[in-house]
Protein backbone atom coordinates (compact mmCIF):
# COMPACT_ATOMS: atom_id res chain seq x y z
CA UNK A 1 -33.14 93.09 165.90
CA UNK A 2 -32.86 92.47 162.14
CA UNK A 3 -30.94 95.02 159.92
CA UNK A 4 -30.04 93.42 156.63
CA UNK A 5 -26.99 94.97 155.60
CA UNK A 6 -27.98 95.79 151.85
CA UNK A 7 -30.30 98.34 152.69
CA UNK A 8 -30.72 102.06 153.39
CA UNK A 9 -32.86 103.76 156.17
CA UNK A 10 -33.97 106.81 157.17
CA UNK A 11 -34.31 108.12 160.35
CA UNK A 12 -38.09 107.60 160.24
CA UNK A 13 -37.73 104.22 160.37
CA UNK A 14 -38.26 102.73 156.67
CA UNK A 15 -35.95 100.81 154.91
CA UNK A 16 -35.38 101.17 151.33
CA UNK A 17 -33.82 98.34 148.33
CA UNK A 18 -32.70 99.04 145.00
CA UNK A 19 -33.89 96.84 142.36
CA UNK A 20 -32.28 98.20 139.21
CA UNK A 21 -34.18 101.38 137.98
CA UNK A 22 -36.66 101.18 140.84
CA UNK A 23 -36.54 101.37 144.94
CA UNK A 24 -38.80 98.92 147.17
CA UNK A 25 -39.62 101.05 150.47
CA UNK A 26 -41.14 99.43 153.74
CA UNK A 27 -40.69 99.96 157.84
CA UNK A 28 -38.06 98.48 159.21
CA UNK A 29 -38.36 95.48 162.49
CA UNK A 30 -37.36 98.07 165.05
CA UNK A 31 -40.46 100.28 163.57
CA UNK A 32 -43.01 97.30 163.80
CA UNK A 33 -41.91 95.97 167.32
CA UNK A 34 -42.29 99.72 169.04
CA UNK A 35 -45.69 99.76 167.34
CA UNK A 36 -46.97 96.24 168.28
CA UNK A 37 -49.45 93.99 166.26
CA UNK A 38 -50.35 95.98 162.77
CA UNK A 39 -54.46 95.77 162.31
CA UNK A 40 -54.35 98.41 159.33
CA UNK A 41 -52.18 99.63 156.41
CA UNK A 42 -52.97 102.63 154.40
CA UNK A 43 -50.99 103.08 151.08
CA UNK A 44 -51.10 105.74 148.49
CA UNK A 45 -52.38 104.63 144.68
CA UNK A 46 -50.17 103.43 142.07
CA UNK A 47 -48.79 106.51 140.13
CA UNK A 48 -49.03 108.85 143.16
CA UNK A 49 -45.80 111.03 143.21
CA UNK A 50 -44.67 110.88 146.75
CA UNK A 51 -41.89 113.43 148.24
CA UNK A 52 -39.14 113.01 150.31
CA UNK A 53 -40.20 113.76 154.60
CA UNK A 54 -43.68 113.86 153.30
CA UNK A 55 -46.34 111.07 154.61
CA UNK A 56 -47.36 108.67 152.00
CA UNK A 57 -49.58 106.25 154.04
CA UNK A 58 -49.84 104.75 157.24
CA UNK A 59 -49.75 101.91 159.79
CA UNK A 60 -52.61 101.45 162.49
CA UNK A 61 -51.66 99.14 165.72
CA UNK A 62 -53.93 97.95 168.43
CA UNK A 63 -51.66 101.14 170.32
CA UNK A 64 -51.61 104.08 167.81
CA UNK A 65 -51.92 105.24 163.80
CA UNK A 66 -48.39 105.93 162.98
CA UNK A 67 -47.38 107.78 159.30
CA UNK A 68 -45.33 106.34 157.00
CA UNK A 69 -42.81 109.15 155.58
CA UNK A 70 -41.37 109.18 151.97
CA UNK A 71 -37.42 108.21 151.99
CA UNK A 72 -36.68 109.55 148.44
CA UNK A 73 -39.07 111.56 146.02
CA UNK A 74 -40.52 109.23 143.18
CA UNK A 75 -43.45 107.87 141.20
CA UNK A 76 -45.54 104.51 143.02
CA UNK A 77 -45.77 101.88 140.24
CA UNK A 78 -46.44 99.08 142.88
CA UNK A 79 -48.24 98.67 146.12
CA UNK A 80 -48.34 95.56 148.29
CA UNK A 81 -52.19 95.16 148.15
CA UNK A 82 -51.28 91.21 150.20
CA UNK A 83 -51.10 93.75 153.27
CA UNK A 84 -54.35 95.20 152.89
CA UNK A 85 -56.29 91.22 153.85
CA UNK A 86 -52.72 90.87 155.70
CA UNK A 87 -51.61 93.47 157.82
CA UNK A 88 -49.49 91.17 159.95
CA UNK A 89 -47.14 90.90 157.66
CA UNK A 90 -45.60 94.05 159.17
CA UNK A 91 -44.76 92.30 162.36
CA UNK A 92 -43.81 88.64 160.65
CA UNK A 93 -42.21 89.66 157.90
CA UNK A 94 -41.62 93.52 157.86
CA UNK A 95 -38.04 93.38 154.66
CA UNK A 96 -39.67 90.56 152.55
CA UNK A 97 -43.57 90.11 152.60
CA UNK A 98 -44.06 93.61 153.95
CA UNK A 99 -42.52 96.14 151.63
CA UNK A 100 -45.14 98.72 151.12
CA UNK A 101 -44.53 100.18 147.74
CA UNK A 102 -41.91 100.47 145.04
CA UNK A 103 -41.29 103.83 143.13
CA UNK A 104 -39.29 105.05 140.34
CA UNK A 105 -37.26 107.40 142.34
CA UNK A 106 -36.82 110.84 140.84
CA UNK A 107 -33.28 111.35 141.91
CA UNK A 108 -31.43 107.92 142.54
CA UNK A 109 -28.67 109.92 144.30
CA UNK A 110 -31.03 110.57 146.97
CA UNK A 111 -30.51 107.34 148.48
CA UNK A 112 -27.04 107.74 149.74
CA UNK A 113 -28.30 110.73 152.08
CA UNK A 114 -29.95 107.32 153.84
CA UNK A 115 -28.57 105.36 156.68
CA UNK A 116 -26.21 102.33 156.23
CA UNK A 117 -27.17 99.34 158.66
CA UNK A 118 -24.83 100.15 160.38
CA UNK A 119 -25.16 104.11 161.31
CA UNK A 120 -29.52 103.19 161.82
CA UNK A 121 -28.06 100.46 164.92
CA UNK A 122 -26.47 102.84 166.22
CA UNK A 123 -29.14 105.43 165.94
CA UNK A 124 -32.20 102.83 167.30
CA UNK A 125 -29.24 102.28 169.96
CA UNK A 126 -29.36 105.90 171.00
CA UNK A 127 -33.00 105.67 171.14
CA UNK A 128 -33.34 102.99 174.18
């Protein structure tokens, strides 16, 4: 299971990196390998606000349509629009071609409430 170390989780499985004044978000390779092979990615627009716990899109696999949930609050000012002709991306590639969006986050704070690699292992651990 891949968990790069320099980035924060939340417990509904998406991972989130901080590029200077903004916050790539996408779902993590324990997310992708319980759903199986991605067919379908729904993202918000570009300058949506999206809100912390709140669904901002979604992921369709040949098993189920699973929400994506907001980490932090914050404006989209980017969407991956490679995933939308190449939704297996999610499953090759789900921390570098497969981030879903990047926001300005409204509170930058916010993202030490999120998981450390090491305290989402142990949580996915509890989980088997």
């Amino acid at each position: 299971m891949n968990i790069p170390k320099e980035l924060r989780y939340s417990d509904e499985h998406e991972w989130v990196k901080v590029e200077g004044d903004k916050v790539r978000i996408g779902i993590t390779d324990f997310a992708q390998s319980e759903l199986g092979d991605i067919v379908f990615v729904e993202l918000p627009e570009v300058g949506d606000e999206i809100e912390a716990d709140e669904p901002f899109g979604s992921v369709e696999s040949v098993k189920t349509v699973s929400e994506l949930y907001a980490p932090i609050n914050g404006k989209v000012v980017e969407i991956n629009e490679d995933l939308d002709d190449s939704p297996e991306f999610v499953n090759e590639s789900p921390y570098e071609k497969a981030w879903m969006i990047v926001i300005e986050p409204s509170d930058v704070s916010e993202i030490e409430k999120l998981m450390t690699a090491e305290q989402y292992e142990e949580m996915i651990n509890q989980e088997d």
